[in-house]
N, C-alpha and C. Protein backbone atom coordinates (compact mmCIF):
# COMPACT_ATOMS: atom_id res chain seq x y z
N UNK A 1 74.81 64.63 71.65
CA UNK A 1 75.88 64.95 70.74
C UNK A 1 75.37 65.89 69.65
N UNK A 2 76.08 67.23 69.37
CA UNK A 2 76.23 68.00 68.74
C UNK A 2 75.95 67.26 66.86
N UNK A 3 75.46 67.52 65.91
CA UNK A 3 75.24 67.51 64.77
C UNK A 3 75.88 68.04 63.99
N UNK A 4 77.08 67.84 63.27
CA UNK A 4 77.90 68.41 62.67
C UNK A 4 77.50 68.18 60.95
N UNK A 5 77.81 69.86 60.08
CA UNK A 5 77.66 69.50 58.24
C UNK A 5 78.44 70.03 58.23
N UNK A 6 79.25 70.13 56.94
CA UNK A 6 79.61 71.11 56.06
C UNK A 6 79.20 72.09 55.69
N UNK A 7 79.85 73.02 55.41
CA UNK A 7 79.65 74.49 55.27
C UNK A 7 79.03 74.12 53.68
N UNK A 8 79.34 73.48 52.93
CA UNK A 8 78.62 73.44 51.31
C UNK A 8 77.49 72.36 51.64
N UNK A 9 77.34 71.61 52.08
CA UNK A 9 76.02 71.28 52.43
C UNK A 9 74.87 71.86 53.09
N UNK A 10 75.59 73.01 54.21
CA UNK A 10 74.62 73.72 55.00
C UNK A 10 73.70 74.85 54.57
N UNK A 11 75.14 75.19 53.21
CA UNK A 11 74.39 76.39 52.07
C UNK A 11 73.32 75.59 51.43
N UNK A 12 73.48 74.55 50.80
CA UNK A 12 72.73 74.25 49.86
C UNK A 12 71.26 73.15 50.63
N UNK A 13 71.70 73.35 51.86
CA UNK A 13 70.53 72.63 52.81
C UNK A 13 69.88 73.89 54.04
N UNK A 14 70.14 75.19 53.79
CA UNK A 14 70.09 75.83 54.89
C UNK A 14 68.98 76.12 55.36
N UNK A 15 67.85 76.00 54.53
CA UNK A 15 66.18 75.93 54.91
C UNK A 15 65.57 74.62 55.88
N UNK A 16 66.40 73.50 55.31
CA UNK A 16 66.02 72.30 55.93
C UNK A 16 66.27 72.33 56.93
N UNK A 17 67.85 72.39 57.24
CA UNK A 17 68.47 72.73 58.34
C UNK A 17 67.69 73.31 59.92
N UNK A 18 67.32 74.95 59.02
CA UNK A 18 66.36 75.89 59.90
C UNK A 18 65.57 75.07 60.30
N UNK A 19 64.51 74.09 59.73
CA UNK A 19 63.60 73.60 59.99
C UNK A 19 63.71 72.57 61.34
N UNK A 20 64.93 71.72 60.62
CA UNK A 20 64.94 70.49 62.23
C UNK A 20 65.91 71.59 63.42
N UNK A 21 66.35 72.23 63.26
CA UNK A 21 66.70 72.95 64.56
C UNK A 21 65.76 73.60 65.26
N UNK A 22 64.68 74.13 64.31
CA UNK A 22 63.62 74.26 64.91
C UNK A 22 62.69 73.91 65.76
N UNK A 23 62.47 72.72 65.12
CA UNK A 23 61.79 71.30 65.52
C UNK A 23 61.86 70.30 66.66
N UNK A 24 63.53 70.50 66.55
CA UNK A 24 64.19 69.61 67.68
C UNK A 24 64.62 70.22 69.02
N UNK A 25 65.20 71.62 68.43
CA UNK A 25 65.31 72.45 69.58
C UNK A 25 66.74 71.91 69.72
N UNK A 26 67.66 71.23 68.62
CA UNK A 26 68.99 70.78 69.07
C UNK A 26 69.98 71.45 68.31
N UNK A 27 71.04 72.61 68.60
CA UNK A 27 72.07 73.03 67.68
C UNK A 27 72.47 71.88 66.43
N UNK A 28 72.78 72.34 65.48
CA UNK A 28 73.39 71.87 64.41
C UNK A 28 75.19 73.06 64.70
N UNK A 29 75.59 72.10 64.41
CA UNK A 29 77.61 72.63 64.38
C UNK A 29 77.91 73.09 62.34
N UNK A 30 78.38 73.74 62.06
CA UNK A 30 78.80 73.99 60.69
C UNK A 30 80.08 73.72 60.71
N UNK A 31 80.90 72.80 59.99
CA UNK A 31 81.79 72.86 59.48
C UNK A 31 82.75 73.39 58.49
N UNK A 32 83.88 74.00 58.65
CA UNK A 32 84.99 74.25 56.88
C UNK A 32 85.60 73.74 57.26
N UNK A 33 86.23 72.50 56.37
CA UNK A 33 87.63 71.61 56.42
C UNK A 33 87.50 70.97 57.74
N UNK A 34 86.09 70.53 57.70
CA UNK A 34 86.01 69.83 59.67
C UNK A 34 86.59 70.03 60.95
N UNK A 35 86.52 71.85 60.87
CA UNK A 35 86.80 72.85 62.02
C UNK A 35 85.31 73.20 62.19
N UNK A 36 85.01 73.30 63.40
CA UNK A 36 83.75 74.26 63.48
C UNK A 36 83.76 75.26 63.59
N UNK A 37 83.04 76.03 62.96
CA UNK A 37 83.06 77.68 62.32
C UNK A 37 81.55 78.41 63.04
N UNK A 38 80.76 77.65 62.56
CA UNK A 38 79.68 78.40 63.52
C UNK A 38 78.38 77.01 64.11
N UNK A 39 77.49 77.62 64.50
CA UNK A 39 76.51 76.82 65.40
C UNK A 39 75.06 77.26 64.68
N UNK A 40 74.33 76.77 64.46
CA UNK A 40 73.21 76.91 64.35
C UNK A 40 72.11 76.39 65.37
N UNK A 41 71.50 77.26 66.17
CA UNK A 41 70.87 77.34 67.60
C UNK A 41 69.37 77.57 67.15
N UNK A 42 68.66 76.64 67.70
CA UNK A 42 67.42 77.80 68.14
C UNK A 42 67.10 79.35 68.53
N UNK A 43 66.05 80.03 68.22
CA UNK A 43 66.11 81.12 69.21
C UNK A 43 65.47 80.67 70.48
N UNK A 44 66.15 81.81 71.62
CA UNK A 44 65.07 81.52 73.21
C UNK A 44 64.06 81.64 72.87
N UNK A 45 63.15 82.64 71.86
CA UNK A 45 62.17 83.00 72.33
C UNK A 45 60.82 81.80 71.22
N UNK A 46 61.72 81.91 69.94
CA UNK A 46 61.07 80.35 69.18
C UNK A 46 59.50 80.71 68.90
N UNK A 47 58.78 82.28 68.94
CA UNK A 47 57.55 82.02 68.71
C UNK A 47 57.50 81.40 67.14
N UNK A 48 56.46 80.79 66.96
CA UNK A 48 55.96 80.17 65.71
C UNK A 48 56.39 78.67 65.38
N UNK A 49 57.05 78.18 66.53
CA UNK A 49 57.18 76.75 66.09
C UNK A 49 56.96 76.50 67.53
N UNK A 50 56.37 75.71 67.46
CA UNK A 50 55.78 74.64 68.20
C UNK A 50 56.68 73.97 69.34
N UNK A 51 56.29 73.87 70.62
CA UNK A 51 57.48 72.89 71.13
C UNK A 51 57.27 71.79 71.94
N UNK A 52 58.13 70.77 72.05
CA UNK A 52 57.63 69.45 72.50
C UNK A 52 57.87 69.75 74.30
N UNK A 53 56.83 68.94 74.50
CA UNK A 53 56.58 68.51 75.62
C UNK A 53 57.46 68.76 76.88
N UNK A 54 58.60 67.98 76.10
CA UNK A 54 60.15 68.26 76.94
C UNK A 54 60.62 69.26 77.09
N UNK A 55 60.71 70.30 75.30
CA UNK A 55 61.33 71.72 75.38
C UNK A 55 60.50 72.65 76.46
N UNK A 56 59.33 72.01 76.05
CA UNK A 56 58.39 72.83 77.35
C UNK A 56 58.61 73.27 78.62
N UNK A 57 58.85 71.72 78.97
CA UNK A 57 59.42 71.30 80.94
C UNK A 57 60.30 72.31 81.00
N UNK A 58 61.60 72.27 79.72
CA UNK A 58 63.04 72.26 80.42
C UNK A 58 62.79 73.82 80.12
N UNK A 59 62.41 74.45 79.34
CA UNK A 59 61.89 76.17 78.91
C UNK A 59 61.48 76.68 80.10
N UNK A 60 60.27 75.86 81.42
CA UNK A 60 59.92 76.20 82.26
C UNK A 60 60.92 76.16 83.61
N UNK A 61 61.43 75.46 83.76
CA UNK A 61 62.41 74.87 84.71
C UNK A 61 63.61 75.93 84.52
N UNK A 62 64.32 76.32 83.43
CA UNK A 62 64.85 77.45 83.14
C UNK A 62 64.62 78.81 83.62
N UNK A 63 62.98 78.93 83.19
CA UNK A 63 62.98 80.67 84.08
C UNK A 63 62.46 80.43 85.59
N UNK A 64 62.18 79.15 85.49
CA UNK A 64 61.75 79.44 87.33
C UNK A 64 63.14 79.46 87.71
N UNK A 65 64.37 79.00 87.01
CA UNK A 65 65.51 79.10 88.13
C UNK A 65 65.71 80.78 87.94
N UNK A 66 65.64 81.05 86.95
CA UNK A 66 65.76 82.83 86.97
C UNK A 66 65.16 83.60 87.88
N UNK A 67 63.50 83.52 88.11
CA UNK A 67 63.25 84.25 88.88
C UNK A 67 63.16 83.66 90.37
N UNK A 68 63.77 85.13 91.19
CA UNK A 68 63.82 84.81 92.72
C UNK A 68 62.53 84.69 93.56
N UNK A 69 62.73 83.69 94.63
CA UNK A 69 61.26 82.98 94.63
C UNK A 69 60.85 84.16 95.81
N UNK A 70 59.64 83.99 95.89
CA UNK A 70 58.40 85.33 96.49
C UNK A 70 58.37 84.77 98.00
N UNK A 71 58.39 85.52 98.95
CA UNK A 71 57.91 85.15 99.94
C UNK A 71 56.59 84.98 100.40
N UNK A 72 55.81 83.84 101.50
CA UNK A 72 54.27 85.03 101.70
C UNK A 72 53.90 85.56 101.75
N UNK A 73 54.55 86.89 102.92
CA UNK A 73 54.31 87.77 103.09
C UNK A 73 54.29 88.79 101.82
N UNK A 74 55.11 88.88 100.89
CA UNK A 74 55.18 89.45 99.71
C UNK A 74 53.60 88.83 99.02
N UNK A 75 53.65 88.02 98.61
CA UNK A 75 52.20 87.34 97.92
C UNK A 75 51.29 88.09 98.91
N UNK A 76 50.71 88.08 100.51
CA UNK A 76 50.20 88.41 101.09
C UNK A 76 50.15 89.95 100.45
N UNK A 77 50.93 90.79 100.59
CA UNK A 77 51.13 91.99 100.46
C UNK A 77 50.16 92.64 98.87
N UNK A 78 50.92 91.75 97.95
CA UNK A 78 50.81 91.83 96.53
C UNK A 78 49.16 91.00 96.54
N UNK A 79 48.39 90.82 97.12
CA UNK A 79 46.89 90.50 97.32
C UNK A 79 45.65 91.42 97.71
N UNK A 80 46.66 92.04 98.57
CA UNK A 80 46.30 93.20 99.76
C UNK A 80 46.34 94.50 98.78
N UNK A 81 47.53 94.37 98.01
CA UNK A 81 47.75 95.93 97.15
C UNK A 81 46.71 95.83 95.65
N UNK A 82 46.29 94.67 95.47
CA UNK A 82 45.37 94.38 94.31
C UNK A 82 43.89 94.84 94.50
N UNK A 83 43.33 94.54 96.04
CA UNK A 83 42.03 94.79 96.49
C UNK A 83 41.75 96.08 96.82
N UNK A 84 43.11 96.79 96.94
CA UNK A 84 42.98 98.36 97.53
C UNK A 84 42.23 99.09 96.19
């Protein structure tokens, strides 16, 4: 579940904020008049903070689904074109 503040709490907390979204790797929701207005996300790329164990797995598990998997013969190939 999503983490919902106020828009006047988020101003006057917005460093802290940065920090556990950071940390946790879990959106925070912003509220006005308990509509949500915007999201506060991690970035993908997150250099400089640290990440747990889990963000790790699921960070990895993510781009292996991105990239399309290699055949042998390709690996074979791409072994063959390294030694030339």
């Amino acid at each position: 579940m999503k983490r919902k503040v106020g828009i006047f709490d988020a101003k006057t907390k917005f460093s802290e904020l940065v920090g556990q979204v950071c940390s946790s790797g879990q959106t925070v929701t912003v509220t006005n008049r308990g509509k949500p207005v915007v999201d506060i996300a991690p970035a993908r790329c997150g250099i400089g903070y640290p990440m747990s164990r889990e963000q790790a797995f699921r960070e990895i598990a993510r781009l292996r689904a991105e990239i399309p998997p290699v055949s042998k013969a390709e690996i074979r190939e791409l072994i063959e074109e390294g030694r030339g």
